[in-house]
Each structure stands twice: as C-alpha cells, then as structure tokens.
N, C-alpha and C. Protein backbone atom coordinates (compact mmCIF):
# COMPACT_ATOMS: atom_id res chain seq x y z
N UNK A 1 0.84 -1.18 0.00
CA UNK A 1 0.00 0.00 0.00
C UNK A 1 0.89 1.24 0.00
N UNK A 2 0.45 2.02 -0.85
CA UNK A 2 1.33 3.43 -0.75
C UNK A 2 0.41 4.50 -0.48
N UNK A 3 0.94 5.06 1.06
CA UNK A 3 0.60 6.22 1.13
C UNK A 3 -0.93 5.98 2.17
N UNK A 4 -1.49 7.34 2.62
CA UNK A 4 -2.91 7.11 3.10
C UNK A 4 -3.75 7.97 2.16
N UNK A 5 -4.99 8.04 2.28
CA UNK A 5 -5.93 8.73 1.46
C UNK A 5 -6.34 9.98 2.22
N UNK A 6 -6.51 11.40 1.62
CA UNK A 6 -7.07 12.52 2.53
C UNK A 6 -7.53 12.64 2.69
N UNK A 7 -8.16 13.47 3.91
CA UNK A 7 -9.48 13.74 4.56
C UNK A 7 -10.40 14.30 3.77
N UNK A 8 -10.29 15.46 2.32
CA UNK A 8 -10.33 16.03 1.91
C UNK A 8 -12.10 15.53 0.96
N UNK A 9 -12.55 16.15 0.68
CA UNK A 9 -13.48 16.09 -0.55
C UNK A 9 -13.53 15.99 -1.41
N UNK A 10 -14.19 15.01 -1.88
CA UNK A 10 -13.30 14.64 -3.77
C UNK A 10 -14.31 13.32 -4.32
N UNK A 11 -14.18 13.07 -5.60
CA UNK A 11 -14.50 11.89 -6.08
C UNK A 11 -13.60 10.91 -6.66
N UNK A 12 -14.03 9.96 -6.61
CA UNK A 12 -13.44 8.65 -6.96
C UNK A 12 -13.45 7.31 -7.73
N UNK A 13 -12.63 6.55 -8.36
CA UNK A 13 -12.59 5.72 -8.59
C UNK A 13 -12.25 4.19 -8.00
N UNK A 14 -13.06 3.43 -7.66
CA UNK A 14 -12.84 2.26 -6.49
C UNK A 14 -12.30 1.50 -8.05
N UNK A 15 -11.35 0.48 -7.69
CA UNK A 15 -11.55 -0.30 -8.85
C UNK A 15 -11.08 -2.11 -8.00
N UNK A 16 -12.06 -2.88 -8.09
CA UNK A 16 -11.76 -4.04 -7.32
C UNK A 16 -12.16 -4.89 -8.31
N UNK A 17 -11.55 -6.36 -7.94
CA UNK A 17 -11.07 -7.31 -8.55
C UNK A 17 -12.14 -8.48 -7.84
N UNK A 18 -12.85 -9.45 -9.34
CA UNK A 18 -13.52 -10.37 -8.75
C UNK A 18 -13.07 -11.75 -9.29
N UNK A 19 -12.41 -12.18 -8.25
CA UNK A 19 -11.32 -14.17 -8.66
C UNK A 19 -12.72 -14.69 -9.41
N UNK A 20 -14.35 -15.17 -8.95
CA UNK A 20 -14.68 -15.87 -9.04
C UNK A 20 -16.04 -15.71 -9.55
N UNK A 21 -17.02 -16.58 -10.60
CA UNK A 21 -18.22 -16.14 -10.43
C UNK A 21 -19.01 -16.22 -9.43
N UNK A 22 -20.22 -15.51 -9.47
CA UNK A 22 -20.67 -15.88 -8.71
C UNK A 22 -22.10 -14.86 -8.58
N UNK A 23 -23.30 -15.08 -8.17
CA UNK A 23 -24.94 -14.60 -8.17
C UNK A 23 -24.86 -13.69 -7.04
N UNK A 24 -25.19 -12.45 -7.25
CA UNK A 24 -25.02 -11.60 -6.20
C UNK A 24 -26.40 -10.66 -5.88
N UNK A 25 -26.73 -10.33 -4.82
CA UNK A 25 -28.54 -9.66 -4.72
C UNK A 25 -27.65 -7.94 -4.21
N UNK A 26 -28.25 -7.52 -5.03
CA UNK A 26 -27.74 -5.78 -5.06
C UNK A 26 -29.38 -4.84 -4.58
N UNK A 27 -29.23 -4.93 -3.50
CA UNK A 27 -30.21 -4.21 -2.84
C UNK A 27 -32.01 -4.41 -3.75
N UNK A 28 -32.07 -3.54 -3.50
CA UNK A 28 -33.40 -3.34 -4.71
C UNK A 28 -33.69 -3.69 -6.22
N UNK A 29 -31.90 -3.26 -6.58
CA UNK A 29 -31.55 -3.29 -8.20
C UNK A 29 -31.94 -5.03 -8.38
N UNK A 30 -31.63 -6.42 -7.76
CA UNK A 30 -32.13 -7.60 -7.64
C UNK A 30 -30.97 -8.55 -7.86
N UNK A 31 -30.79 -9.60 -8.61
CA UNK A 31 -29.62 -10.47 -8.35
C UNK A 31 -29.03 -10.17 -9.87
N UNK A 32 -27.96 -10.30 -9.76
CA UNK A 32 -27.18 -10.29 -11.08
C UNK A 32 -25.44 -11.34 -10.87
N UNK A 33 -25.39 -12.05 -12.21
CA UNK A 33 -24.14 -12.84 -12.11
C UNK A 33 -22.38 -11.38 -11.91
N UNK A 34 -22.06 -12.15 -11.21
CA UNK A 34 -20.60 -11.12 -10.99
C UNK A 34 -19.78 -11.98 -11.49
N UNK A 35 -18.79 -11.55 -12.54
CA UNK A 35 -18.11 -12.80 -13.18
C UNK A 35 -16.97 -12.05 -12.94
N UNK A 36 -15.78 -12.98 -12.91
CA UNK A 36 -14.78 -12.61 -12.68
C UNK A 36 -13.91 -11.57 -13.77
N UNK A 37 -13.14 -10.77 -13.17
CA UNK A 37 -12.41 -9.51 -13.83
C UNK A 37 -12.42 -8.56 -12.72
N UNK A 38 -12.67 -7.30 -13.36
CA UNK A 38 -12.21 -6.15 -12.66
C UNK A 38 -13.27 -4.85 -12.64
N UNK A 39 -13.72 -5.04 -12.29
CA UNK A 39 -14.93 -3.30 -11.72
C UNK A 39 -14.82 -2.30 -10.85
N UNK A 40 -14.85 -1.26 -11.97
CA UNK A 40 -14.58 0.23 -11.83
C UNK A 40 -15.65 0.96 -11.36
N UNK A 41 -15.76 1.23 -10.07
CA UNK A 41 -17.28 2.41 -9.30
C UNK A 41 -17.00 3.35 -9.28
N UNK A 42 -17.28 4.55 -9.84
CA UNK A 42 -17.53 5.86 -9.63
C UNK A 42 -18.21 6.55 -8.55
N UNK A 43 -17.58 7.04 -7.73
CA UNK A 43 -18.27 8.19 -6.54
C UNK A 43 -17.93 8.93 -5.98
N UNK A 44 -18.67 9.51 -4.89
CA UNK A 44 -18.07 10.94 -4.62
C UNK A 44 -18.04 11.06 -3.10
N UNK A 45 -17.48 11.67 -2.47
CA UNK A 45 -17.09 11.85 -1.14
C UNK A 45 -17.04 13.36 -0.47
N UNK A 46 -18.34 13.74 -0.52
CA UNK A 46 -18.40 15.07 -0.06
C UNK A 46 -18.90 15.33 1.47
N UNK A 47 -18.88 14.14 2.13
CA UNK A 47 -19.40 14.56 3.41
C UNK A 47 -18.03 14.35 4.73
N UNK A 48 -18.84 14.41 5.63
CA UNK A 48 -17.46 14.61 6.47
C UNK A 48 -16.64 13.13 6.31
N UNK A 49 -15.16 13.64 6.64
CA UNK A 49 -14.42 12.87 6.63
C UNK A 49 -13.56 12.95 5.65
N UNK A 50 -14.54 12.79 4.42
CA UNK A 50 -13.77 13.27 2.93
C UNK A 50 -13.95 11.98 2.34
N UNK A 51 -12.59 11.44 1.50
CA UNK A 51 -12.36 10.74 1.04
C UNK A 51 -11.76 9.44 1.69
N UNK A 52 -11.18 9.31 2.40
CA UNK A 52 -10.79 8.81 3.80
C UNK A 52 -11.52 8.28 4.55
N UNK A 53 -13.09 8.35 4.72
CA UNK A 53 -13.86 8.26 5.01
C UNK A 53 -15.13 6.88 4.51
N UNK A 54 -15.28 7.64 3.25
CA UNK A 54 -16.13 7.09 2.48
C UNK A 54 -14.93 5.95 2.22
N UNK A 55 -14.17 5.68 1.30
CA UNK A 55 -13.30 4.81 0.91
C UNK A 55 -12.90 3.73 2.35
N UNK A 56 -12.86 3.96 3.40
CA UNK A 56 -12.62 3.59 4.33
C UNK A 56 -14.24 2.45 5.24
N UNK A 57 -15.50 3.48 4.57
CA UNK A 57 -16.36 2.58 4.99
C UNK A 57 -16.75 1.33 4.01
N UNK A 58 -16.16 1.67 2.77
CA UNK A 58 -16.14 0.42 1.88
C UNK A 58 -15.51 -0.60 2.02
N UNK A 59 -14.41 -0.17 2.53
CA UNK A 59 -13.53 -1.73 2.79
C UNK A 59 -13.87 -2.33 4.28
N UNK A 60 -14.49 -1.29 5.18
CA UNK A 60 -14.87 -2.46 6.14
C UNK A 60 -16.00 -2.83 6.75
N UNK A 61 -17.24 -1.98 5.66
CA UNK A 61 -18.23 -2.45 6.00
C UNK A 61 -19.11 -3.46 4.91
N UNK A 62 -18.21 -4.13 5.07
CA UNK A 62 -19.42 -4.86 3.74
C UNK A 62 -20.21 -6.39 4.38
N UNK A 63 -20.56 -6.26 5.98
CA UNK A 63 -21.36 -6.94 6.20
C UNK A 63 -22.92 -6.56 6.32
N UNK A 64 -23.00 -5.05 6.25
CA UNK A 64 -23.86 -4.44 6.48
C UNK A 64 -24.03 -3.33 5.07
N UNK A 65 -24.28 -3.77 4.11
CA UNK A 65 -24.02 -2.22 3.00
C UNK A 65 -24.93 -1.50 2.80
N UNK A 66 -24.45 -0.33 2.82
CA UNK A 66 -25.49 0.81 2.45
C UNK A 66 -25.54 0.99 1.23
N UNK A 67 -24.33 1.16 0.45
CA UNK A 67 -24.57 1.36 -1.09
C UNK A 67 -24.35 0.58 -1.96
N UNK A 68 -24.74 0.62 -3.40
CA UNK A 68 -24.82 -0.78 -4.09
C UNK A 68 -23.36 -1.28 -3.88
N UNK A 69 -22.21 -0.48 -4.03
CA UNK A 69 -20.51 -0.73 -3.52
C UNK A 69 -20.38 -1.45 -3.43
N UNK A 70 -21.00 -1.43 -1.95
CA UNK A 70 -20.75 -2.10 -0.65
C UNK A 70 -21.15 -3.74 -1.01
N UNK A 71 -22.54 -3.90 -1.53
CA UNK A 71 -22.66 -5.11 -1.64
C UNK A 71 -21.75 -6.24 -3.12
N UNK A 72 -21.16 -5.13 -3.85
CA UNK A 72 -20.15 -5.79 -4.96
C UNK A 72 -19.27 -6.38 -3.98
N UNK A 73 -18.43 -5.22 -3.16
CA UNK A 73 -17.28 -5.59 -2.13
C UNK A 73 -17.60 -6.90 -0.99
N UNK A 74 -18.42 -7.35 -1.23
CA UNK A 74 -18.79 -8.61 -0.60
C UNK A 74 -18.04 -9.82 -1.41
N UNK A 75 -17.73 -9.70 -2.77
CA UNK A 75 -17.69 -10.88 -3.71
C UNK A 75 -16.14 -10.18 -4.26
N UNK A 76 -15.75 -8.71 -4.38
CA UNK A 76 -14.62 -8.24 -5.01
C UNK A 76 -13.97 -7.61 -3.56
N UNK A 77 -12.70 -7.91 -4.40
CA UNK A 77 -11.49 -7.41 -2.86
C UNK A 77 -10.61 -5.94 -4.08
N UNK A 78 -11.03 -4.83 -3.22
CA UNK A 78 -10.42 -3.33 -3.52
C UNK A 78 -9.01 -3.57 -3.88
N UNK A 79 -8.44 -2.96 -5.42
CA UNK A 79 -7.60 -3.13 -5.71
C UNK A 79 -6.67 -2.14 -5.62
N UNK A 80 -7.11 -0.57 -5.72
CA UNK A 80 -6.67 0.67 -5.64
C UNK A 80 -7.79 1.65 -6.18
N UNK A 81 -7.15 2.80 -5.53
CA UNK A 81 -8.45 4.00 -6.04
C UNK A 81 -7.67 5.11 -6.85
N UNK A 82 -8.60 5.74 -7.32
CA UNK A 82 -7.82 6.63 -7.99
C UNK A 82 -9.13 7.98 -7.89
N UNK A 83 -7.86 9.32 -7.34
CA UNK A 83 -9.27 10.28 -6.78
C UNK A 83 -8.47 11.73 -7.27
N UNK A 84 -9.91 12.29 -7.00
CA UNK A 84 -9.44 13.69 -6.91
C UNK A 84 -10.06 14.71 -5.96
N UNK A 85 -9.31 15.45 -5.61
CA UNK A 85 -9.59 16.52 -4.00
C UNK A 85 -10.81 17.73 -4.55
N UNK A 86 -11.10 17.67 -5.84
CA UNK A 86 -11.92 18.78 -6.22
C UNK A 86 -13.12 18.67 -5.11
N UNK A 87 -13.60 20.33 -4.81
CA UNK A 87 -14.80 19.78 -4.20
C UNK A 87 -16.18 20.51 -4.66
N UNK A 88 -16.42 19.30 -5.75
CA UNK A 88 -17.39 19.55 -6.92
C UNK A 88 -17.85 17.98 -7.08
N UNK A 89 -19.18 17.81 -7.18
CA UNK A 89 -19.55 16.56 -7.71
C UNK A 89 -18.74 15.86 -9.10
N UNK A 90 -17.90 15.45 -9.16
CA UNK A 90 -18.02 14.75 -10.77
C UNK A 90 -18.24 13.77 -10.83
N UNK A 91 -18.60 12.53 -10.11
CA UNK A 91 -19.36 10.93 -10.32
C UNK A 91 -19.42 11.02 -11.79
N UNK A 92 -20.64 11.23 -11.97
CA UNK A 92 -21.22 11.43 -12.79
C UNK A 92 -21.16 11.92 -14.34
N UNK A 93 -19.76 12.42 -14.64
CA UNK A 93 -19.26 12.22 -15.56
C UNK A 93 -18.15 11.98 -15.42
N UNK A 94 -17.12 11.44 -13.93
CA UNK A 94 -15.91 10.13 -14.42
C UNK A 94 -16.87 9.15 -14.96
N UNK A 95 -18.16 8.98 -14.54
CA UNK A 95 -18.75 8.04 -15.08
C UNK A 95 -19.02 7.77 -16.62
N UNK A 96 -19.28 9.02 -16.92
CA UNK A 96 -19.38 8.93 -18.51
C UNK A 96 -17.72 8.96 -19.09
N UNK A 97 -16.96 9.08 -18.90
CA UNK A 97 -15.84 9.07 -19.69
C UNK A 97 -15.50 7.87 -19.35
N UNK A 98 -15.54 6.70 -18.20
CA UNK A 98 -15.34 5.13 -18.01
C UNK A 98 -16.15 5.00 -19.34
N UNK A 99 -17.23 4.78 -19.02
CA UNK A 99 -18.07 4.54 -20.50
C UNK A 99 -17.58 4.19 -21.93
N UNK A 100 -16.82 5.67 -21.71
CA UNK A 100 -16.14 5.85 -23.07
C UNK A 100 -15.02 4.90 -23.49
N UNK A 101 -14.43 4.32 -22.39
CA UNK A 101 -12.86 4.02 -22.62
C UNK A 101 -13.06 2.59 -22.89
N UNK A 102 -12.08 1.89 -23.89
CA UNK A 102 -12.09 0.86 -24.58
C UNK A 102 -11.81 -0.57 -23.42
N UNK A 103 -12.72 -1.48 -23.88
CA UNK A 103 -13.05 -2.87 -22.97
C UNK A 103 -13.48 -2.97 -21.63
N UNK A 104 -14.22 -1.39 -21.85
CA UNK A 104 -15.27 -1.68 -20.53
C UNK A 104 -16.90 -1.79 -20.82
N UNK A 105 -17.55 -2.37 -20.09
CA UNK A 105 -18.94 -2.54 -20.42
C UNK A 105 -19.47 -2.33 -19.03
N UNK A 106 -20.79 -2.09 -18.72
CA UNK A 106 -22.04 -1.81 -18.16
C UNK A 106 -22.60 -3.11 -17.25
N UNK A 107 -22.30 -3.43 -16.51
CA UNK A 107 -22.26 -4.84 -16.14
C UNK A 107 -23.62 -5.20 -15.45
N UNK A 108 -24.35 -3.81 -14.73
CA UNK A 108 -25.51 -3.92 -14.02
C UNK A 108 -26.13 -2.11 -14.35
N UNK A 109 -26.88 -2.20 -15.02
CA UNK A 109 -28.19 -1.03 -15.23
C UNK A 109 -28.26 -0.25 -13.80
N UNK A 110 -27.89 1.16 -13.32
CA UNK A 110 -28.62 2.19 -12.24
C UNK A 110 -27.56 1.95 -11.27
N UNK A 111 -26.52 1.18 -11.38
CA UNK A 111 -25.71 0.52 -10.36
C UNK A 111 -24.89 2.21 -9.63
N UNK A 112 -25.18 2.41 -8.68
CA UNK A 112 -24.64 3.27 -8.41
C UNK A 112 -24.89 4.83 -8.66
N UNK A 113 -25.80 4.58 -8.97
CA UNK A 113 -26.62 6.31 -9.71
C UNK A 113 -27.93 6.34 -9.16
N UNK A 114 -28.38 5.67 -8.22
CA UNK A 114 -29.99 6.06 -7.24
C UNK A 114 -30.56 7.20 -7.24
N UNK A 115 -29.11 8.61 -6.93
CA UNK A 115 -29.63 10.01 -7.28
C UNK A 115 -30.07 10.50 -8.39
N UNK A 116 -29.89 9.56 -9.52
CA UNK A 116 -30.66 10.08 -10.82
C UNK A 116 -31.36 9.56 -11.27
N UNK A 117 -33.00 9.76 -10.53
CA UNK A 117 -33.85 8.92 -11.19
C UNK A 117 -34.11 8.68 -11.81
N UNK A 118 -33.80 9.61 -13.09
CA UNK A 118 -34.49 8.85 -14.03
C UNK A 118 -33.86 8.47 -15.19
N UNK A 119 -32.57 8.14 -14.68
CA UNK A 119 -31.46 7.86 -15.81
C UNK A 119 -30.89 6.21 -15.47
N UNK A 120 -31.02 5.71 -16.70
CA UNK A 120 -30.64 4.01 -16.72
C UNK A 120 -28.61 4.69 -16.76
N UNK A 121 -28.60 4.93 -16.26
CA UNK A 121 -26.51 5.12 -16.39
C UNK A 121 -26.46 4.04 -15.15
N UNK A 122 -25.34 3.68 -15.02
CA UNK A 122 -24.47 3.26 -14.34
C UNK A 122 -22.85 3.56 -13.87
N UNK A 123 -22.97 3.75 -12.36
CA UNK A 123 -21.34 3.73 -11.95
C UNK A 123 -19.99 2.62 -12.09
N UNK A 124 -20.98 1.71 -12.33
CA UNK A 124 -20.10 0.76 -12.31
C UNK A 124 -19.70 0.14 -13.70
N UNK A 125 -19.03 0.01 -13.96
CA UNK A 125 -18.05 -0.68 -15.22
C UNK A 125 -17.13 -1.63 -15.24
N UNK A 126 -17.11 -3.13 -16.21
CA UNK A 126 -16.76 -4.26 -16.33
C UNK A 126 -15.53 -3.91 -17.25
N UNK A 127 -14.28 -4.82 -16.95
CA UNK A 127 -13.58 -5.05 -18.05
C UNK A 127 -12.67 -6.09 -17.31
N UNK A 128 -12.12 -7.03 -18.47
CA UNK A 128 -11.35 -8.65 -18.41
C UNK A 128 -9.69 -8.10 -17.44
N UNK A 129 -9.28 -6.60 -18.25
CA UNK A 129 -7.93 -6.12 -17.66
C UNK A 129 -8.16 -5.53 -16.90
N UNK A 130 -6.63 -5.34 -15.92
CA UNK A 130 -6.54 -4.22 -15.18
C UNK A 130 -6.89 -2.66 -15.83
N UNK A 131 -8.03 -2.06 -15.36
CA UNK A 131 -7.93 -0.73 -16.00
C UNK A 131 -6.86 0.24 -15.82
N UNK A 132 -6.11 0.36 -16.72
CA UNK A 132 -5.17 1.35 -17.09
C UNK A 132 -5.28 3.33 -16.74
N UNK A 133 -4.64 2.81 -15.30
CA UNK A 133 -5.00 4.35 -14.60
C UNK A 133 -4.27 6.05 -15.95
N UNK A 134 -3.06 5.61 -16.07
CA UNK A 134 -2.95 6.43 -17.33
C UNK A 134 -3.60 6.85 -18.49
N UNK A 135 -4.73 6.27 -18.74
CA UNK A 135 -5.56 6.56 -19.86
C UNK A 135 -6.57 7.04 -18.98
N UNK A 136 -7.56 6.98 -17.71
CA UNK A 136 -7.95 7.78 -17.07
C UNK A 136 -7.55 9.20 -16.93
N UNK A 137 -6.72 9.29 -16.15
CA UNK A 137 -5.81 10.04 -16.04
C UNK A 137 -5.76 11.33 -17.32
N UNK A 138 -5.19 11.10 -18.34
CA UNK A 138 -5.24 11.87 -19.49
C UNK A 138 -6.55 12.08 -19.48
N UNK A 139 -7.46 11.33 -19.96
CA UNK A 139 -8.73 11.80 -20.26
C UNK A 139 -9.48 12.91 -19.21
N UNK A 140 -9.00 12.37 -17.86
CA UNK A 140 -9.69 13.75 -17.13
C UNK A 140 -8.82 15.23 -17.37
N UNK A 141 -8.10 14.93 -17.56
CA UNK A 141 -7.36 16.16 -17.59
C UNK A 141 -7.35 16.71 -19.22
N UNK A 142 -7.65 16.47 -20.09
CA UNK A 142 -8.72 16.39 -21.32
C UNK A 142 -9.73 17.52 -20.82
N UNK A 143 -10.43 17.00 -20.19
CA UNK A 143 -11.68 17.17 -20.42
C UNK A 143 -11.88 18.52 -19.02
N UNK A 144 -10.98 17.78 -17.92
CA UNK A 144 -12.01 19.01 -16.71
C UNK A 144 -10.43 20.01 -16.71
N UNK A 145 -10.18 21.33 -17.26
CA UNK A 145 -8.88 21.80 -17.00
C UNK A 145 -8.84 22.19 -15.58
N UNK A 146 -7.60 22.06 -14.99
CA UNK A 146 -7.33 21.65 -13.59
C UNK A 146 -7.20 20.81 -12.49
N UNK A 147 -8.61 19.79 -13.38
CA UNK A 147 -8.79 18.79 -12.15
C UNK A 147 -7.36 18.12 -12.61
N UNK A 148 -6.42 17.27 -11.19
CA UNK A 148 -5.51 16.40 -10.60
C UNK A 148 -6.31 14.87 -10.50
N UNK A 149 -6.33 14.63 -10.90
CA UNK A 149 -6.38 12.74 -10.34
C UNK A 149 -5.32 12.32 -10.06
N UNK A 150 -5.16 11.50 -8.72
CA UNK A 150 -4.30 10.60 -8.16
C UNK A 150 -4.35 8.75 -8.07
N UNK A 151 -3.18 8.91 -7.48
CA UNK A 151 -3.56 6.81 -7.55
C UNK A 151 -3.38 6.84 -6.31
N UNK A 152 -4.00 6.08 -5.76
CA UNK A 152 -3.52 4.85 -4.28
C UNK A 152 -3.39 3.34 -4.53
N UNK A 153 -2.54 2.90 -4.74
CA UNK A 153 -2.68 1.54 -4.78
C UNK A 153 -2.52 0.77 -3.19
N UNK A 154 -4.16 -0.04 -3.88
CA UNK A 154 -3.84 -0.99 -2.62
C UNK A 154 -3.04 -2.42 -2.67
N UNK A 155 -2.89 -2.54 -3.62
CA UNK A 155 -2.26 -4.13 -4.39
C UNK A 155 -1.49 -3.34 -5.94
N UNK A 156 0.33 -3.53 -5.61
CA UNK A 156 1.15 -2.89 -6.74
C UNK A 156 0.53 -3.48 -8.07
N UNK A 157 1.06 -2.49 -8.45
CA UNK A 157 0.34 -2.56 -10.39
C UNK A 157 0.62 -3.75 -11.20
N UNK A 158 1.78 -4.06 -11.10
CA UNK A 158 2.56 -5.95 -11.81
C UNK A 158 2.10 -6.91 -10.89
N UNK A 159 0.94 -6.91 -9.88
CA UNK A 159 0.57 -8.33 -8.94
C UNK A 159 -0.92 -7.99 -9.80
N UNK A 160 -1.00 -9.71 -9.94
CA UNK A 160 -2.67 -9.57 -10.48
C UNK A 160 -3.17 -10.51 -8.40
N UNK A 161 -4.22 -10.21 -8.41
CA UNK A 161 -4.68 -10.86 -6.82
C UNK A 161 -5.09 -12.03 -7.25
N UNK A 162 -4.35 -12.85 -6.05
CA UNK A 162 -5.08 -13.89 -5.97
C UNK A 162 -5.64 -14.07 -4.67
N UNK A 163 -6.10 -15.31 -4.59
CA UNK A 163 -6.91 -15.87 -3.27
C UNK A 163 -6.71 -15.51 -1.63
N UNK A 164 -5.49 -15.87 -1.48
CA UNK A 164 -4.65 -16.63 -0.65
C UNK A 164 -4.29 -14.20 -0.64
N UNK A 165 -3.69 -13.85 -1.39
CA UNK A 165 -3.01 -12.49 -1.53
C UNK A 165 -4.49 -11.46 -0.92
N UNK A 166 -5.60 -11.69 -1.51
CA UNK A 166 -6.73 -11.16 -1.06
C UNK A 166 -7.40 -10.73 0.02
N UNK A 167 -6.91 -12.05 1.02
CA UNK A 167 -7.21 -12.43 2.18
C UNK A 167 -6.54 -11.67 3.17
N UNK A 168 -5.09 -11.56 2.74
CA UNK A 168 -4.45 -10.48 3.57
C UNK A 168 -4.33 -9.30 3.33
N UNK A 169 -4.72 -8.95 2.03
CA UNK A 169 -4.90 -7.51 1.73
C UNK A 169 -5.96 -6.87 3.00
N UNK A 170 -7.32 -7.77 2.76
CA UNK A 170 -8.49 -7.41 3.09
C UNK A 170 -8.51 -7.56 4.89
N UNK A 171 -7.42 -7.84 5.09
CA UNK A 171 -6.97 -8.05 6.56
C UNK A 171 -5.69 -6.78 6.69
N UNK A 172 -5.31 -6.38 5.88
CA UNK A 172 -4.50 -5.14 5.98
C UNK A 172 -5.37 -4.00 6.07
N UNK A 173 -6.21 -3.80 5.42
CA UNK A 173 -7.10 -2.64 5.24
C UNK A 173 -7.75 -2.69 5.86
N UNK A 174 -8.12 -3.19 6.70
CA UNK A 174 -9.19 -3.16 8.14
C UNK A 174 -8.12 -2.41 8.87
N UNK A 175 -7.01 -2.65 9.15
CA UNK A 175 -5.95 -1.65 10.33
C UNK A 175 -5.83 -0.39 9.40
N UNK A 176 -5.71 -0.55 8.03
CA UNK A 176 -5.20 0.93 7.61
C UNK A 176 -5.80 1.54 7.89
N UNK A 177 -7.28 2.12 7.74
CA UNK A 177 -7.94 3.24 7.96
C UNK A 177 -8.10 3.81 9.03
C-alpha cells in the first residue's frame, strides 16, 4: 500500500477485482451474475471525513451495505483508487468518460446512480484487464482543465490478486484506515 488517502473532498474511482463467479442480490436493483475480472465504481465523497472516510467505509463495511458498492465488495477485494480533492460533484461524468474508454462494459443497469432517477446510467463498469490508470488520467485532464487525479494503490500494479493475496490484503485494510 502506498501512502494514506485525505481527509479532503473529492470523487473517486474504487476499482476491485472479482477471482470468481458468482450470483449476487444488489439491494433493490435484484440479483445479477458477478463474473470474474475487474470493476470500476464511480463516486463521490463530499461529506465529512472526505475521502478517507467514504473509501474507508467500503472496505470495512461490507457486512452491512449501504450502497450498491458495498454489496459488490462482498464478492470483489479493492484493488486501488484513484481520486481527486476537487470539491465539486463529478461521479457522474468520471462516469461517462469510463463509458467511453475501450473494454469496458455496463455490467448492471442504475448501479450506483440512485440520485438520478431517471437515468438508466451506471457507476459501475466491467472489463477482463486491469484498467489502465494512465488513460484515465489523461482523459480527465482532457476534459475538466485543472482537475488532478491521483492513484492509491492498494495491491502494486505488476501483482494480479489472488486468493490466498486477497485475504491479507483485506486483513490489511481493516488496520489501515
């Protein structure tokens, strides 16, 4: 793990890793297959605490979840985040530029977008690879002039996770926060 995450206000990119398939019940949204790869959530962290906060109740509350996240992080173990301190909503279109970026797909309809009723979007995004924080990266800075995106990795960039590696990650990150 490098580094801690700031207190600060900002949105984010969770991006966690799923070894295995498997049938998962996502609150209201209903059951959907989680197949193994890698999913990218979009959100935002504007209340107290910051970012530090929110990111922090994801990794250790996922016996109890409040947001759809939470109940992915039941089946996927957090791989690294990637954020920014702006304190401005952007979910909502890191979300649309994931969208955009090549070998990701839509894996579950509303996943993560409850505040917009009446929009079928989704926060969450599927793809087979590690998503490539550098092509993020550029693209926000493309698009929003000023905004900074950062990385945290929770698991270095050349380890793909396995089982056995998961287990103690997800036992590390309970003390980090």
């Amino acid at each position: 793990m490098t580094g801690t995450l700031p207190e600060d206000k900002g949105t984010y990119v969770l991006i966690a890793f799923a070894s295995q398939m498997k049938r998962l019940e996502i609150g209201a949204l209903g059951k959907f297959d989680i197949v193994p790869g890698f999913y990218s959530y979009a959100g935002s962290a504007l209340g107290s605490g910051g970012l530090r906060a929110r990111i922090g109740h994801h990794l250790e509350s996922t016996a109890a979840p409040r947001w759809h996240i939470d109940y992915l992080l039941q089946l996927a173990a957090p791989i690294e985040v990637w954020y920014s301190t702006e304190n401005w909503k952007l979910e909502r279109r890191w979300a649309d530029l994931l969208s955009k970026m090549p070998g990701y797909r839509v894996p579950i309809p509303r996943f993560g977008s409850s505040d917009y009723h009446r929009s079928r979007s989704s926060h969450l995004f599927y793809s087979k690879h590690r998503p490539p924080f550098r092509s993020f990266h550029d693209s926000v800075r493309t698009k929003f002039e000023g905004v900074e995106v950062r990385r945290h990795c929770l698991l270095p960039q050349h380890e793909e996770p396995g089982r056995q590696q998961l287990g103690r990650l997800g036992a590390a990150l309970r003390g980090h926060f």
